[in-house]
PDB file of N, CA and C in Angstrom:
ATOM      1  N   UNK A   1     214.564 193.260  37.919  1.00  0.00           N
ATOM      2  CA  UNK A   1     214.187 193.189  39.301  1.00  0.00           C
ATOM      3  C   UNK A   1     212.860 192.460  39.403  1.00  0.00           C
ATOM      4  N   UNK A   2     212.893 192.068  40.936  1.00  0.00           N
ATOM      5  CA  UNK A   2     211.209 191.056  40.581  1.00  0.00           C
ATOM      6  C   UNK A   2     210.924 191.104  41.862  1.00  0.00           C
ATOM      7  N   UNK A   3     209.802 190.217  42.427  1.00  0.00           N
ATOM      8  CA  UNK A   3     208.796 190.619  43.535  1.00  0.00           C
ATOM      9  C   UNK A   3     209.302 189.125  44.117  1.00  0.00           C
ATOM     10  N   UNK A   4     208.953 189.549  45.533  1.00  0.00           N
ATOM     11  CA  UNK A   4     209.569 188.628  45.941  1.00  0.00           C
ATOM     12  C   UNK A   4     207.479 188.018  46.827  1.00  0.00           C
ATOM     13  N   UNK A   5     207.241 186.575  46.509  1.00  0.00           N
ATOM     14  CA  UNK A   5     205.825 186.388  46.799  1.00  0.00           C
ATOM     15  C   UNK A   5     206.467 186.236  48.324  1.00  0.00           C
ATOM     16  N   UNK A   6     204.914 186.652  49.060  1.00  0.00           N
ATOM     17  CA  UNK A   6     204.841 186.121  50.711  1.00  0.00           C
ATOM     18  C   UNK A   6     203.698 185.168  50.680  1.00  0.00           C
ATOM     19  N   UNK A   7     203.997 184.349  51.752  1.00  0.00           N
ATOM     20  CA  UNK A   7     202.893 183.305  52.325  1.00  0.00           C
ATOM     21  C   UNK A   7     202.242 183.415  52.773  1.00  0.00           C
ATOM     22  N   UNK A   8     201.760 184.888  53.064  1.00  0.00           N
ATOM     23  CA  UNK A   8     200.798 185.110  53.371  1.00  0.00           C
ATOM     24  C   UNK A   8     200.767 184.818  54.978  1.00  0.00           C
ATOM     25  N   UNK A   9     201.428 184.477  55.823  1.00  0.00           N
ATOM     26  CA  UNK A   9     201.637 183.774  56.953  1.00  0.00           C
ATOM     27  C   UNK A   9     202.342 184.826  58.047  1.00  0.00           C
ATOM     28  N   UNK A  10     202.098 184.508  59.441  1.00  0.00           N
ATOM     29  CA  UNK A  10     202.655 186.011  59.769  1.00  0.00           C
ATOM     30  C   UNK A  10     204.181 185.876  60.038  1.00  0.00           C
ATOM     31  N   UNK A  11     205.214 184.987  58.859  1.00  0.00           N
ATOM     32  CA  UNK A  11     206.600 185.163  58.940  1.00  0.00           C
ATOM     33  C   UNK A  11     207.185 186.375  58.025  1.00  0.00           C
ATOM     34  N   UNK A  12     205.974 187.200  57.563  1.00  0.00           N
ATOM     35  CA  UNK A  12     206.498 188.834  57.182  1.00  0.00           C
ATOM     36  C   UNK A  12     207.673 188.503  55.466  1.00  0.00           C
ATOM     37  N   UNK A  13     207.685 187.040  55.430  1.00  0.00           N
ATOM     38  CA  UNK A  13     208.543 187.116  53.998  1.00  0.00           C
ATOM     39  C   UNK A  13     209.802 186.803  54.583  1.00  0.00           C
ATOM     40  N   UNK A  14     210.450 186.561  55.933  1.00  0.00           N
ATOM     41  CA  UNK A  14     211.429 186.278  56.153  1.00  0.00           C
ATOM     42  C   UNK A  14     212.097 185.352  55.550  1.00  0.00           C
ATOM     43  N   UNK A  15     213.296 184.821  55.889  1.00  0.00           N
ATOM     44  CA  UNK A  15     213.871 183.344  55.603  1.00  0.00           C
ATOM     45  C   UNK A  15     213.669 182.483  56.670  1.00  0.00           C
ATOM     46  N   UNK A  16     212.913 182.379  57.802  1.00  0.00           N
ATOM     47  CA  UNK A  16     212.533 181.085  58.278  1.00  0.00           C
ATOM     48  C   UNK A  16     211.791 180.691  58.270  1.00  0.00           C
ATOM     49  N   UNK A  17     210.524 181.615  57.272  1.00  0.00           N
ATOM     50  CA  UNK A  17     209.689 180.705  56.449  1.00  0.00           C
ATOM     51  C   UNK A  17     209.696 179.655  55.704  1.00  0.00           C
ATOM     52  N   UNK A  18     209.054 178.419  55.547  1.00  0.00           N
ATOM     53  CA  UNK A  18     208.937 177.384  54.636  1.00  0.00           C
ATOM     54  C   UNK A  18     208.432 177.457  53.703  1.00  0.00           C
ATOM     55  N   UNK A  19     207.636 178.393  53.369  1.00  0.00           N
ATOM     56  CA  UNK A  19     207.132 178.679  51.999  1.00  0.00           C
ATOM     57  C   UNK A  19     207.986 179.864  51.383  1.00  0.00           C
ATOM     58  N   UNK A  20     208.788 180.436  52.061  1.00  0.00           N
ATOM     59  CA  UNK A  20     209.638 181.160  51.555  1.00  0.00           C
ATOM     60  C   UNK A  20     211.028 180.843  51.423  1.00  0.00           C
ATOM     61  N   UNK A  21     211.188 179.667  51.753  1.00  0.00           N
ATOM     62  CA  UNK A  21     212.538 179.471  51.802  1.00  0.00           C
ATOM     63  C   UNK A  21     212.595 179.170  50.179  1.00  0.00           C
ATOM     64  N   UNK A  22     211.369 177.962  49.618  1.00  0.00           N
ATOM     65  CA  UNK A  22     211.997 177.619  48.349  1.00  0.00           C
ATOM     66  C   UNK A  22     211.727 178.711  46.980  1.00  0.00           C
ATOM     67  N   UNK A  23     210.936 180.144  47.695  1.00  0.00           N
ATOM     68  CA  UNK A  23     211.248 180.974  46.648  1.00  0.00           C
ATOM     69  C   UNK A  23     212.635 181.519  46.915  1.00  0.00           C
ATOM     70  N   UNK A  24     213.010 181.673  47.868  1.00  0.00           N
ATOM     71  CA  UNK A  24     214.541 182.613  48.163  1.00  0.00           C
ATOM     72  C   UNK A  24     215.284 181.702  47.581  1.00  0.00           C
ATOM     73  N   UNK A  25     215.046 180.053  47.334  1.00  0.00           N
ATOM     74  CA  UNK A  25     216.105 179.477  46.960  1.00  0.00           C
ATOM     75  C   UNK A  25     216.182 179.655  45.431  1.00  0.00           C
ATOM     76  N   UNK A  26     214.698 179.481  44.727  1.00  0.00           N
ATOM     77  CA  UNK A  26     214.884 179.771  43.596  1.00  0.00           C
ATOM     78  C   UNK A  26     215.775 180.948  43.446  1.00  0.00           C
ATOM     79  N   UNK A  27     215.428 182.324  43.949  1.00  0.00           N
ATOM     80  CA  UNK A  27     215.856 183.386  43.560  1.00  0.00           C
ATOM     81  C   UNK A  27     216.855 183.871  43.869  1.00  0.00           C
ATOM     82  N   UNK A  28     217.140 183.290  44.926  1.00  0.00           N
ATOM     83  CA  UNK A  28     218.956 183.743  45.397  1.00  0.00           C
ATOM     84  C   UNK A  28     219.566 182.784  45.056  1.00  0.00           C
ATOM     85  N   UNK A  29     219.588 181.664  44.411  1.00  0.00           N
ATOM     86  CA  UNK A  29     220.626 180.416  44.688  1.00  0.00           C
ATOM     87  C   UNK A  29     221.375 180.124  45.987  1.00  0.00           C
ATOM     88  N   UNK A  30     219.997 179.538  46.234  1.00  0.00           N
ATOM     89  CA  UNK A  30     220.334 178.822  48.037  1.00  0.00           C
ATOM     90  C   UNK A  30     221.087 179.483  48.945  1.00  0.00           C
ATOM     91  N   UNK A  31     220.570 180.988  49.148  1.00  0.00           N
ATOM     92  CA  UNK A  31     221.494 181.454  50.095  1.00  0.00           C
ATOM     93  C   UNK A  31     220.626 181.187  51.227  1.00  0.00           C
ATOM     94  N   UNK A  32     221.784 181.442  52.276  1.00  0.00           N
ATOM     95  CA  UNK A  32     221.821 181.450  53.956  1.00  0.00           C
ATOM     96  C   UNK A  32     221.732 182.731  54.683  1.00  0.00           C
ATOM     97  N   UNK A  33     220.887 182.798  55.458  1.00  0.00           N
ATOM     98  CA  UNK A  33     220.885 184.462  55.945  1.00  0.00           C
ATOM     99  C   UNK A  33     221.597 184.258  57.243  1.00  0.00           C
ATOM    100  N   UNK A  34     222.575 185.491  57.520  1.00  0.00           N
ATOM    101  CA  UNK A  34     223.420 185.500  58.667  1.00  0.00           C
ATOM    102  C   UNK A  34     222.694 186.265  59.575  1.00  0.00           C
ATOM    103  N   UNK A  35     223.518 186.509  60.976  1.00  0.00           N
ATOM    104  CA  UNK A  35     222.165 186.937  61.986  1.00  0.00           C
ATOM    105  C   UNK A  35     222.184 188.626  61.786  1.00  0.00           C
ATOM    106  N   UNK A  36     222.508 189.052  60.298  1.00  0.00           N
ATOM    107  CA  UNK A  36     222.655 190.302  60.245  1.00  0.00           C
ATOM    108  C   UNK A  36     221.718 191.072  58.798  1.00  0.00           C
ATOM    109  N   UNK A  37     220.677 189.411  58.578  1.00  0.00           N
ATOM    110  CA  UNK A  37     220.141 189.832  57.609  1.00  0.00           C
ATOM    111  C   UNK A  37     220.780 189.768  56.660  1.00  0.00           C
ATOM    112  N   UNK A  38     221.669 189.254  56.150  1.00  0.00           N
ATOM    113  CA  UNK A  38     222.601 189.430  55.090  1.00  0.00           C
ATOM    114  C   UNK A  38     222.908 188.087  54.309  1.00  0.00           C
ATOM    115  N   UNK A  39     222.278 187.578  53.180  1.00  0.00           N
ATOM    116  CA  UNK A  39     222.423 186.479  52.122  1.00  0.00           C
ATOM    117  C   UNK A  39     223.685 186.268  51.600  1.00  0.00           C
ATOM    118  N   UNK A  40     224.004 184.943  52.429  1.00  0.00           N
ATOM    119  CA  UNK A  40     225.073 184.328  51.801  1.00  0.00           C
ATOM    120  C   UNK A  40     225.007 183.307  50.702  1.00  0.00           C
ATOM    121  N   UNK A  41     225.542 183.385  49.794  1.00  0.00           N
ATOM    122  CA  UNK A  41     225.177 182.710  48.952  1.00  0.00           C
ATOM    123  C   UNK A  41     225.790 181.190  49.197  1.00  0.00           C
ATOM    124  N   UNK A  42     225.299 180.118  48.816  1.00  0.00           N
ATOM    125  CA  UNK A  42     225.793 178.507  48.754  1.00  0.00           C
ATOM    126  C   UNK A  42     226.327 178.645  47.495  1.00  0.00           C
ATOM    127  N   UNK A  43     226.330 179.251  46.531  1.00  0.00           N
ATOM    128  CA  UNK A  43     226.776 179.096  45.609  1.00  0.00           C
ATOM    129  C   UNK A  43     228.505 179.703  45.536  1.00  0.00           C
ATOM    130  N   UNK A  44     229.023 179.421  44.245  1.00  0.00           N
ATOM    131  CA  UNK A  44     230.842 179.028  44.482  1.00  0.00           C
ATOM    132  C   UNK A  44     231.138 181.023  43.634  1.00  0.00           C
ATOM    133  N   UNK A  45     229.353 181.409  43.235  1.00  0.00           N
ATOM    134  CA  UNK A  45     229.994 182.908  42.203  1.00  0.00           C
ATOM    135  C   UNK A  45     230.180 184.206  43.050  1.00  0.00           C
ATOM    136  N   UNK A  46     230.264 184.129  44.432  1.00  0.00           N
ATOM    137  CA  UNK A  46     231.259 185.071  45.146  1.00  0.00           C
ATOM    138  C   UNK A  46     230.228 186.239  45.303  1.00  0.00           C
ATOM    139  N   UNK A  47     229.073 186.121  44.706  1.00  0.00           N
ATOM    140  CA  UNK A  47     228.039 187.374  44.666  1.00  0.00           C
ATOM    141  C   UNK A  47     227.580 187.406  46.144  1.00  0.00           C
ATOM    142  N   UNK A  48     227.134 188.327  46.822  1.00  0.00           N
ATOM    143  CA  UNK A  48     226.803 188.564  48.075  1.00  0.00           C
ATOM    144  C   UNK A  48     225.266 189.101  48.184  1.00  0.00           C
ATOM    145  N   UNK A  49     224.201 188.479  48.468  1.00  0.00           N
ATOM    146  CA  UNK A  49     223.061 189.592  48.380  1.00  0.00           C
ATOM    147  C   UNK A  49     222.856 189.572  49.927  1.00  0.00           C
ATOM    148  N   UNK A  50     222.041 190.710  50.163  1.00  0.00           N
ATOM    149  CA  UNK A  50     221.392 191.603  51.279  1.00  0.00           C
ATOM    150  C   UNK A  50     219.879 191.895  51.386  1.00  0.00           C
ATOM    151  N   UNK A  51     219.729 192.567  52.401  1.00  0.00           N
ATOM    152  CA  UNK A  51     218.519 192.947  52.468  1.00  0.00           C
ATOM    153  C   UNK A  51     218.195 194.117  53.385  1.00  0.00           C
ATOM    154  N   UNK A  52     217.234 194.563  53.638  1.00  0.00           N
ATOM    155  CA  UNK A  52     216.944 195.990  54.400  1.00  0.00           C
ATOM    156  C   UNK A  52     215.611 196.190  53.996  1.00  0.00           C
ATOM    157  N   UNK A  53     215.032 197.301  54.887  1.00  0.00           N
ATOM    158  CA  UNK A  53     213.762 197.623  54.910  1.00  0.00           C
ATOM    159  C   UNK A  53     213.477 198.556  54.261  1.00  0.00           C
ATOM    160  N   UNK A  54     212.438 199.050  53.186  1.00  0.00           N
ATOM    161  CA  UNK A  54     212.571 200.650  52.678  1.00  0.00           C
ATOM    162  C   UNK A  54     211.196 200.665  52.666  1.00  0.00           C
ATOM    163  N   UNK A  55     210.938 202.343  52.143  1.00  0.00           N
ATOM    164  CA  UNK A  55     209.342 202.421  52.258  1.00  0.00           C
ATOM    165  C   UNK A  55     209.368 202.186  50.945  1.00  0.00           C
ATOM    166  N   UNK A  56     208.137 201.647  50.596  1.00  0.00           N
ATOM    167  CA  UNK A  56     207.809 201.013  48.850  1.00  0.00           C
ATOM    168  C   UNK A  56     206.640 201.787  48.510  1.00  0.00           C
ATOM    169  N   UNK A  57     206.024 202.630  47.709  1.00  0.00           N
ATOM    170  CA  UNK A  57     205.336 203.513  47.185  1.00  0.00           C
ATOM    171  C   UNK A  57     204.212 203.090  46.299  1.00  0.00           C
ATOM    172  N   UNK A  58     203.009 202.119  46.216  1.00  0.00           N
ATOM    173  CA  UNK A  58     202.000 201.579  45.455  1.00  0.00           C
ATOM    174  C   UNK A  58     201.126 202.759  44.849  1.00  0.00           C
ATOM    175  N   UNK A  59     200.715 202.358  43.541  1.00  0.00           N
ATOM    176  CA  UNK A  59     199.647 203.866  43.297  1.00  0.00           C
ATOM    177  C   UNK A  59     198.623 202.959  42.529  1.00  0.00           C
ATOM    178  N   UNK A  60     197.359 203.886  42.898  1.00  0.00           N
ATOM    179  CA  UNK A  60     196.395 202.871  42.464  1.00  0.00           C
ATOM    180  C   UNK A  60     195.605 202.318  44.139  1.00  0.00           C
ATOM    181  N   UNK A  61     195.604 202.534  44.789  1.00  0.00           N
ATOM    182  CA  UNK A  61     195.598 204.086  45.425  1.00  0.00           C
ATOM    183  C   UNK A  61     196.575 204.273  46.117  1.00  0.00           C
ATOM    184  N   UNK A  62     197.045 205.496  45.729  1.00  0.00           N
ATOM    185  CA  UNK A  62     198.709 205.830  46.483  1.00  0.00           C
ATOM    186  C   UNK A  62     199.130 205.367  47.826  1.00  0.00           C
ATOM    187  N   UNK A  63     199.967 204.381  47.929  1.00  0.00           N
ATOM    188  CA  UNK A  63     200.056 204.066  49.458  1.00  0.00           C
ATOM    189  C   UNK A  63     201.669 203.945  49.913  1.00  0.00           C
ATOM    190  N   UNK A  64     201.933 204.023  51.145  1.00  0.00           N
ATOM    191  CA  UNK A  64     203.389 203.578  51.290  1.00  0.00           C
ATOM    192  C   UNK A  64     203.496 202.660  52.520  1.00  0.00           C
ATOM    193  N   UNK A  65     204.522 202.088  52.852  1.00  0.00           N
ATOM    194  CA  UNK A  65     204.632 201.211  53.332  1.00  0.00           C
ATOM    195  C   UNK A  65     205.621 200.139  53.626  1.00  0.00           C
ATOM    196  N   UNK A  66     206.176 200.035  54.704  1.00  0.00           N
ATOM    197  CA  UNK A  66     207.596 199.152  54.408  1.00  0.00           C
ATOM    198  C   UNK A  66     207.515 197.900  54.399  1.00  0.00           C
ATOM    199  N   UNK A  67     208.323 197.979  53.308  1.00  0.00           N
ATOM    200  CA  UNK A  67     208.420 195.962  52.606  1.00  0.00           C
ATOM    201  C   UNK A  67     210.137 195.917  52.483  1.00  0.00           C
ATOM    202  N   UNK A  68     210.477 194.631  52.893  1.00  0.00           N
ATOM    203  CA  UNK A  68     211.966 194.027  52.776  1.00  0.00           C
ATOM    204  C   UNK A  68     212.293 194.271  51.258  1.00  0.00           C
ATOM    205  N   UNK A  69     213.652 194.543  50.984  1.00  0.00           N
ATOM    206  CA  UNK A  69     214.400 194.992  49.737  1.00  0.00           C
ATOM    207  C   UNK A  69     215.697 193.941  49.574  1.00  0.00           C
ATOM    208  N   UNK A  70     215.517 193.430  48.556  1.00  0.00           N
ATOM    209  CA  UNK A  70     217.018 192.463  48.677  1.00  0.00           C
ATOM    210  C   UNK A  70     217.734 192.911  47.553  1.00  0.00           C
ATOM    211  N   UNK A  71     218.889 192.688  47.767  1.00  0.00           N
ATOM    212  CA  UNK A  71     220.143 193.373  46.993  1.00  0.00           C
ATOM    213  C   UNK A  71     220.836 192.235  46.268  1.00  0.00           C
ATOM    214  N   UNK A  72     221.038 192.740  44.980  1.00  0.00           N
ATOM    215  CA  UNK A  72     222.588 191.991  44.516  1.00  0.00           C
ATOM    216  C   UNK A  72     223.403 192.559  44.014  1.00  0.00           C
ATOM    217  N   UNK A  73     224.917 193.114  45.236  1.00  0.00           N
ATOM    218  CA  UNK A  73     226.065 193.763  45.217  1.00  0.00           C
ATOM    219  C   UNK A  73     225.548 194.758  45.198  1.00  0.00           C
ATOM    220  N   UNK A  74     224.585 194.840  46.313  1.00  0.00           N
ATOM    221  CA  UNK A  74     223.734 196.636  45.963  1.00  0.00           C
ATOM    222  C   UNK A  74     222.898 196.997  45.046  1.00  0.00           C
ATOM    223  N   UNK A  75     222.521 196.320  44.158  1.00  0.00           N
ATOM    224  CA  UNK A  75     221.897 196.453  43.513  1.00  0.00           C
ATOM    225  C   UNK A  75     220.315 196.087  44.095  1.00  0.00           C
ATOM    226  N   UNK A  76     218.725 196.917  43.911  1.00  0.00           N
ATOM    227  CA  UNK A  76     217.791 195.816  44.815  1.00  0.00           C
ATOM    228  C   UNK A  76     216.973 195.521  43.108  1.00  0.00           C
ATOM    229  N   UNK A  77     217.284 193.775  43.332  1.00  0.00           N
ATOM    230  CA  UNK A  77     216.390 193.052  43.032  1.00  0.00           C
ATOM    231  C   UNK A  77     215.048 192.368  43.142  1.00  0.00           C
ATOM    232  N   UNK A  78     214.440 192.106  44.491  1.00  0.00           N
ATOM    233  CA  UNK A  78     213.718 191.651  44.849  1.00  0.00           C
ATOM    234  C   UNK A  78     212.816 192.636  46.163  1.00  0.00           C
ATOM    235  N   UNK A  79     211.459 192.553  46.164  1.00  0.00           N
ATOM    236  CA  UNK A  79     210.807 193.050  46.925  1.00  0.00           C
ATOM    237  C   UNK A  79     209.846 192.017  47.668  1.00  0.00           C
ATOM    238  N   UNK A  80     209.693 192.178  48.491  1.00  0.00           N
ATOM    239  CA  UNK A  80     208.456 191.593  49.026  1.00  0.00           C
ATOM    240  C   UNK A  80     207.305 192.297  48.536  1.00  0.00           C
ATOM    241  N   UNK A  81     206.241 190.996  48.363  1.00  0.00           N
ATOM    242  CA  UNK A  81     205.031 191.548  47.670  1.00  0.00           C
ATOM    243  C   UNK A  81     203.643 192.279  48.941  1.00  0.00           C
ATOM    244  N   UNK A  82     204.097 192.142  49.912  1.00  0.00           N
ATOM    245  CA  UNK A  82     202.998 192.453  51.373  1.00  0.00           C
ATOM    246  C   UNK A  82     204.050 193.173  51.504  1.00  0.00           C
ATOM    247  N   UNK A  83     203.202 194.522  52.538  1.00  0.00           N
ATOM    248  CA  UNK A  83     203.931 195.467  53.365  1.00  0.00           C
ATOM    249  C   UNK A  83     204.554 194.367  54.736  1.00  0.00           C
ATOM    250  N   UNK A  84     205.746 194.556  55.711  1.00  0.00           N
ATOM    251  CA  UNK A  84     206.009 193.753  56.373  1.00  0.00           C
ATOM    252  C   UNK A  84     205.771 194.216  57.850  1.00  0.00           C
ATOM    253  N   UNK A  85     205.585 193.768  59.148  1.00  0.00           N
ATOM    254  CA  UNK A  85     205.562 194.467  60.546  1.00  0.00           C
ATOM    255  C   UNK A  85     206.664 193.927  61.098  1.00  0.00           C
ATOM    256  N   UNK A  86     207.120 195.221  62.080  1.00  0.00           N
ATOM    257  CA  UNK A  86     207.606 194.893  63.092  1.00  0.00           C
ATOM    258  C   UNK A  86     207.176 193.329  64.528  1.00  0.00           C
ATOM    259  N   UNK A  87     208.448 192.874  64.258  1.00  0.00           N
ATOM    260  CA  UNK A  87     208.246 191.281  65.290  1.00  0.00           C
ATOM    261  C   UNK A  87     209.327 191.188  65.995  1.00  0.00           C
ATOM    262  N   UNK A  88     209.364 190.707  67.300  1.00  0.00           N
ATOM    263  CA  UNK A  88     210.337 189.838  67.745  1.00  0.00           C
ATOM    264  C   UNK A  88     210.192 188.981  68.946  1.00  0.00           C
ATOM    265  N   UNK A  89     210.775 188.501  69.105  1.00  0.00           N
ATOM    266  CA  UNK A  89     210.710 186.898  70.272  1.00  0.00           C
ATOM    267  C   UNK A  89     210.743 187.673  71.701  1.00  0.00           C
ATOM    268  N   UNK A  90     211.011 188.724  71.867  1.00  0.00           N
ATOM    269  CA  UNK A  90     211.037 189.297  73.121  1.00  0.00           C
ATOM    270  C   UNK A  90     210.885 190.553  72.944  1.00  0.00           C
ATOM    271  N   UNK A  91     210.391 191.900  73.493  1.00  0.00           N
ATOM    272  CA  UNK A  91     210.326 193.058  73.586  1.00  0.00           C
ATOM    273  C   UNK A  91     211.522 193.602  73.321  1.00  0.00           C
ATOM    274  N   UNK A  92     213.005 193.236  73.999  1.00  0.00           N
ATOM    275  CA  UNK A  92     214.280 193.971  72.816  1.00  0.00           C
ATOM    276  C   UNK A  92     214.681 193.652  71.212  1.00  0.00           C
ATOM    277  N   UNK A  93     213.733 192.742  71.414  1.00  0.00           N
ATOM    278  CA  UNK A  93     214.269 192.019  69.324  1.00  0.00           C
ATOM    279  C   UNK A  93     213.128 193.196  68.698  1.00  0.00           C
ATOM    280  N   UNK A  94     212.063 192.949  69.332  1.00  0.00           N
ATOM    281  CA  UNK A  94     210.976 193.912  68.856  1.00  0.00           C
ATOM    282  C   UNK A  94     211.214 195.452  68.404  1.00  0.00           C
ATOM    283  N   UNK A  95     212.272 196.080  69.613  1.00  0.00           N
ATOM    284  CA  UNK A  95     212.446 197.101  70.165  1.00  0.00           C
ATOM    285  C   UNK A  95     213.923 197.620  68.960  1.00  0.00           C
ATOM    286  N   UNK A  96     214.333 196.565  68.719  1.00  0.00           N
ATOM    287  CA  UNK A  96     215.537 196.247  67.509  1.00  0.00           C
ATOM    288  C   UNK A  96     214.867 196.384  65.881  1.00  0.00           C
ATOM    289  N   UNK A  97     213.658 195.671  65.916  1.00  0.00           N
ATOM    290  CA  UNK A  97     213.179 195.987  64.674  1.00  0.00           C
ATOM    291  C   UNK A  97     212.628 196.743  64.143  1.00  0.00           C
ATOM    292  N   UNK A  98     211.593 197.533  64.888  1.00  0.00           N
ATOM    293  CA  UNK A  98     211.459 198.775  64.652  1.00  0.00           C
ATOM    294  C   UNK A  98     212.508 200.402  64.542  1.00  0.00           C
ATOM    295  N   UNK A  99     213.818 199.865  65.392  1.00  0.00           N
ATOM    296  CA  UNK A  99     214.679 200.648  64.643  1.00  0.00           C
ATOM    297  C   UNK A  99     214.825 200.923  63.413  1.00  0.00           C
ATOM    298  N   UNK A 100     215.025 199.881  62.834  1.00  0.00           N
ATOM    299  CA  UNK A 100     215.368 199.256  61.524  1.00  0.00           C
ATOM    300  C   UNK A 100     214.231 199.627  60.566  1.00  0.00           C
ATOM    301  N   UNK A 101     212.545 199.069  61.116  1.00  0.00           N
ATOM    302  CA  UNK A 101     211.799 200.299  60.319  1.00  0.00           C
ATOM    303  C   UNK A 101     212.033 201.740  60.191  1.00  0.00           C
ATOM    304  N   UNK A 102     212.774 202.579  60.857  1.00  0.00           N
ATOM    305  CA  UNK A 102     212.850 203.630  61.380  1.00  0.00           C
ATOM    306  C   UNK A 102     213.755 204.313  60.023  1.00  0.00           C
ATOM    307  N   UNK A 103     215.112 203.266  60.307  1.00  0.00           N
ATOM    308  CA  UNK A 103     215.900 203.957  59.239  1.00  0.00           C
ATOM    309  C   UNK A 103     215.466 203.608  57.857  1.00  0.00           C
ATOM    310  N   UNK A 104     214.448 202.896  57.722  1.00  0.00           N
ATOM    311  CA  UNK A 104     214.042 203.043  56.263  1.00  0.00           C
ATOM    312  C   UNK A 104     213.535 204.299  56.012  1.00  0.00           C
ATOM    313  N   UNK A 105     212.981 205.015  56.666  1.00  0.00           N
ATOM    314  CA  UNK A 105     212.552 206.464  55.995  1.00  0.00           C
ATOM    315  C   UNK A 105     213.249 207.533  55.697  1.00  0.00           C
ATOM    316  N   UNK A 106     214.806 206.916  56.505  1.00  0.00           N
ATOM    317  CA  UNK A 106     215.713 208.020  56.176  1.00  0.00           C
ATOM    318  C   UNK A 106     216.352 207.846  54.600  1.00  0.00           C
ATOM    319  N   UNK A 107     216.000 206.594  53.970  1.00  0.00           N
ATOM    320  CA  UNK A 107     216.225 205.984  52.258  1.00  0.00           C
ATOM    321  C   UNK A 107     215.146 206.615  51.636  1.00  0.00           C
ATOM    322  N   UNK A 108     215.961 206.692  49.892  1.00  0.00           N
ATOM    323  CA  UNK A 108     215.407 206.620  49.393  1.00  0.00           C
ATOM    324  C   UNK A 108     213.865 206.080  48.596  1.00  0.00           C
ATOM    325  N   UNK A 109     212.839 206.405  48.692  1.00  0.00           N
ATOM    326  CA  UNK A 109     211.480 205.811  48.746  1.00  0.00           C
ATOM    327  C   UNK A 109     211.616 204.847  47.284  1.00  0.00           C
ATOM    328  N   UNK A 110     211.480 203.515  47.095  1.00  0.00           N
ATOM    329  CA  UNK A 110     211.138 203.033  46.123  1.00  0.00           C
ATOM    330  C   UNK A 110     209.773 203.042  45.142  1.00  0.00           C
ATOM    331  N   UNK A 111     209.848 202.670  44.032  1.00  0.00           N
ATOM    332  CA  UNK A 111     208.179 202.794  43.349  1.00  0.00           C
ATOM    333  C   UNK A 111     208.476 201.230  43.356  1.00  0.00           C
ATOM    334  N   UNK A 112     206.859 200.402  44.064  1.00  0.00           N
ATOM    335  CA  UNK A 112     206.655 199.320  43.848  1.00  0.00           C
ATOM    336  C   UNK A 112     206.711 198.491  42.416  1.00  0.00           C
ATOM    337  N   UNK A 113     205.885 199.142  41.157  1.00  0.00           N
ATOM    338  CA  UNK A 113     205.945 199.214  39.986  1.00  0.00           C
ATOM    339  C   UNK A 113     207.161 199.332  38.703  1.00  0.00           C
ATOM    340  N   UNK A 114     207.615 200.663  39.590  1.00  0.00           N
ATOM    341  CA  UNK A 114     208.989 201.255  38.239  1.00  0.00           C
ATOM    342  C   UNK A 114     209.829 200.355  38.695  1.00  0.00           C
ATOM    343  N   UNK A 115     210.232 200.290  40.208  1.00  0.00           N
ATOM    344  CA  UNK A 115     211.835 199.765  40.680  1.00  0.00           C
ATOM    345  C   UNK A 115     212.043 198.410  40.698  1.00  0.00           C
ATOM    346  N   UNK A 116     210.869 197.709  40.363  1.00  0.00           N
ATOM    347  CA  UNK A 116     210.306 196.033  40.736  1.00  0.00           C
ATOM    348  C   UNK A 116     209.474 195.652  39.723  1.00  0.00           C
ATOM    349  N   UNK A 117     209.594 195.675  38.137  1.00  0.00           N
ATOM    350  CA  UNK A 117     208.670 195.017  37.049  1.00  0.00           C
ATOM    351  C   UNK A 117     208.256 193.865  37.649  1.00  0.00           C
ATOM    352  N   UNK A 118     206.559 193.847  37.723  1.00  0.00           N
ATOM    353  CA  UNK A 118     206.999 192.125  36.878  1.00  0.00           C
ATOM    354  C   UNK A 118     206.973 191.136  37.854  1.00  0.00           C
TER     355      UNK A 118
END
């Protein structure tokens, strides 16, 4: 599993970042995100990755905090390296994403460290 870098920029690590697009490409093999958050791959090996929000657990000094989680076949590989915020283009996208923070606390808490070497 590995860290997924942010730009530091306030696109939160998304995919319509430009500085994030060509790490997602490295790391997903050129996938496409559908409007459901969900990595399609360009590639022909049928693998499907994902993504979702969870709380991520730093120690050193103990902190938590939700950062994007990407999956392959369920499996999470990749983290974002910044905690991420709630955004959207209008007060219901907004009002949509913070749902979505919401049900991350009902998941399992990740360790930034154990679940993400490296």
């Amino acid at each position: 599993m590995a860290r997924v870098d942010t730009c530091g920029d306030s696109c939160h690590a998304h995919l319509s970042c430009p500085d994030m697009a060509s790490v997602k490409k490295r790391r997903a093999k050129s996938a496409i995100a559908d409007v459901m958050g969900n990595l399609v791959p360009a590639a022909s090996d049928g693998a499907k990755m994902t993504w979702n929000y969870r709380v991520i657990q730093r120690v050193e000094p103990t902190t938590y905090a939700i950062h994007e989680v990407y999956y392959d076949n369920g499996i999470p590989i990749l983290v974002t390296e910044n905690a991420v915020a709630p955004m959207g283009e209008s007060p219901e996208e907004l009002r949509r994403d913070c749902q979505h923070y919401i049900l991350a606390l009902d998941k399992p808490i990740l360790d930034y460290d154990k679940d993400f070497p490296g």
